[in-house]
Protein backbone atom coordinates (compact mmCIF):
# COMPACT_ATOMS: atom_id res chain seq x y z
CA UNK A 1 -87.20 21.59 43.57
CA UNK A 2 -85.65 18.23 45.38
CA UNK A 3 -83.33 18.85 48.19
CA UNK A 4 -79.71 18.00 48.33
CA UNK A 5 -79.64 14.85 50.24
CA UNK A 6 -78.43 15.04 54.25
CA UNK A 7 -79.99 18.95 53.77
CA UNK A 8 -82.32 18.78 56.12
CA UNK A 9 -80.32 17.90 58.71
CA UNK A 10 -78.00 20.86 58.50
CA UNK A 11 -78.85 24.18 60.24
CA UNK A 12 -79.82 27.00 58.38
CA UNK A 13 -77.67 30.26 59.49
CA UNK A 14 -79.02 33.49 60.15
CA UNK A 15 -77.99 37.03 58.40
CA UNK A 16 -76.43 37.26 61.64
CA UNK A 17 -75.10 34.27 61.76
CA UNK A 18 -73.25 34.65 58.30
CA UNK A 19 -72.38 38.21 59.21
CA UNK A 20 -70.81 36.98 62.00
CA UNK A 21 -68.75 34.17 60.45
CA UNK A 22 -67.98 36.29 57.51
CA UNK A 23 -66.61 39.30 59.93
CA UNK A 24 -64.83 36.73 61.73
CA UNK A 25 -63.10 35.11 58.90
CA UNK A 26 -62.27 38.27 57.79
CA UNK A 27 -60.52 39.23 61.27
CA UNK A 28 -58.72 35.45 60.83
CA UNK A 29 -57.36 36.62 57.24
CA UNK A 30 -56.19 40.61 58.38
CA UNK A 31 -54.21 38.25 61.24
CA UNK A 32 -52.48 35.92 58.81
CA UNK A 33 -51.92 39.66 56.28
CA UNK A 34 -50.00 40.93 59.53
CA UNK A 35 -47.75 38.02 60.47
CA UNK A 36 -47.13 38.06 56.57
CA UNK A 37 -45.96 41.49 56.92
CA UNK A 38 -43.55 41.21 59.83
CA UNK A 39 -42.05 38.14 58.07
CA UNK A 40 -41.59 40.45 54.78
CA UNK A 41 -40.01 42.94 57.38
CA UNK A 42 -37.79 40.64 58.99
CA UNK A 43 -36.97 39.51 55.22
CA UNK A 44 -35.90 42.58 54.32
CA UNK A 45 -34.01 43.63 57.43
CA UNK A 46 -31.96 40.40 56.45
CA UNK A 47 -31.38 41.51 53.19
CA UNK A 48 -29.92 44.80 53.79
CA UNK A 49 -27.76 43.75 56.39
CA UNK A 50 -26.52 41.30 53.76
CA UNK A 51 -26.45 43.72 51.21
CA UNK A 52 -24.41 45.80 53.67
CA UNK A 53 -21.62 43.07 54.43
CA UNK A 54 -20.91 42.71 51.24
CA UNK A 55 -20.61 46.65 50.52
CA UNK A 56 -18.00 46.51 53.37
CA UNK A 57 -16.39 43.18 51.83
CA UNK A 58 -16.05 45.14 48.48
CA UNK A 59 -14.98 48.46 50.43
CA UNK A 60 -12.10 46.21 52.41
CA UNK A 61 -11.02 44.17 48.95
CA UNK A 62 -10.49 47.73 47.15
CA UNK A 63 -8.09 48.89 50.06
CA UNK A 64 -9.90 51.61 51.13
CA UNK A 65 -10.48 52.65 54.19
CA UNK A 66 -14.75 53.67 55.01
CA UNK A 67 -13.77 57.33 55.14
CA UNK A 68 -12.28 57.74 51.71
CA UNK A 69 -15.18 55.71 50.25
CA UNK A 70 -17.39 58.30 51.91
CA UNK A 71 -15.80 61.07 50.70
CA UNK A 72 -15.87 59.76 46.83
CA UNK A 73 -19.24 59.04 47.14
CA UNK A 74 -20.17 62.93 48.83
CA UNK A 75 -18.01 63.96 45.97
CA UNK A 76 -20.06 62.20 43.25
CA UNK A 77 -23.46 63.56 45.05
C-alpha cells in the first residue's frame, strides 16, 4: 500500500506518546468544562438577583410593605 505523500517525514508517536497527548487534551477540555461552569454560576447569580429586583419592584408597585407580603405568602404555605 503507497504512502501518503510528506509521510515519511512525520514522526510516528508512541502508545505513550498518544496516551500522553490524549490525557493531556483531556486535562485541556475538564479546564475549559470548569471555567464554563463558573460562567453558568455567575449567570445564574445574575439572574436571580434580577429576578429578585423585580419581585421587590412588583412588591413596592402593589403598596405593600415586605412584611405583609411575607405574611400572605406564610399564609398560603
Amino acid at each position: 500500500m503507497p504512502r501518503p505523500k510528506g509521510s515519511k517525514n512525520k514522526p510516528v508517536l508512541t502508545i505513550d506518546g498518544r496516551i500522553a497527548q490524549v490525557t493531556a487534551e483531556i486535562e485541556s477540555l475538564q479546564e475549559q468544562i470548569e471555567e464554563k461552569k463558573a460562567g453558568l454560576k455567575r449567570l445564574n447569580d445574575e439572574k436571580a438577583e434580577e429576578d429578585q429586583k423585580r419581585l421587590m419592584a412588583a412588591v413596592l408597585a402593589r403598596g405593600k410593605t415586605v412584611d405583609e407580603i411575607i405574611k400572605m405568602i406564610g399564609g398560603l404555605a
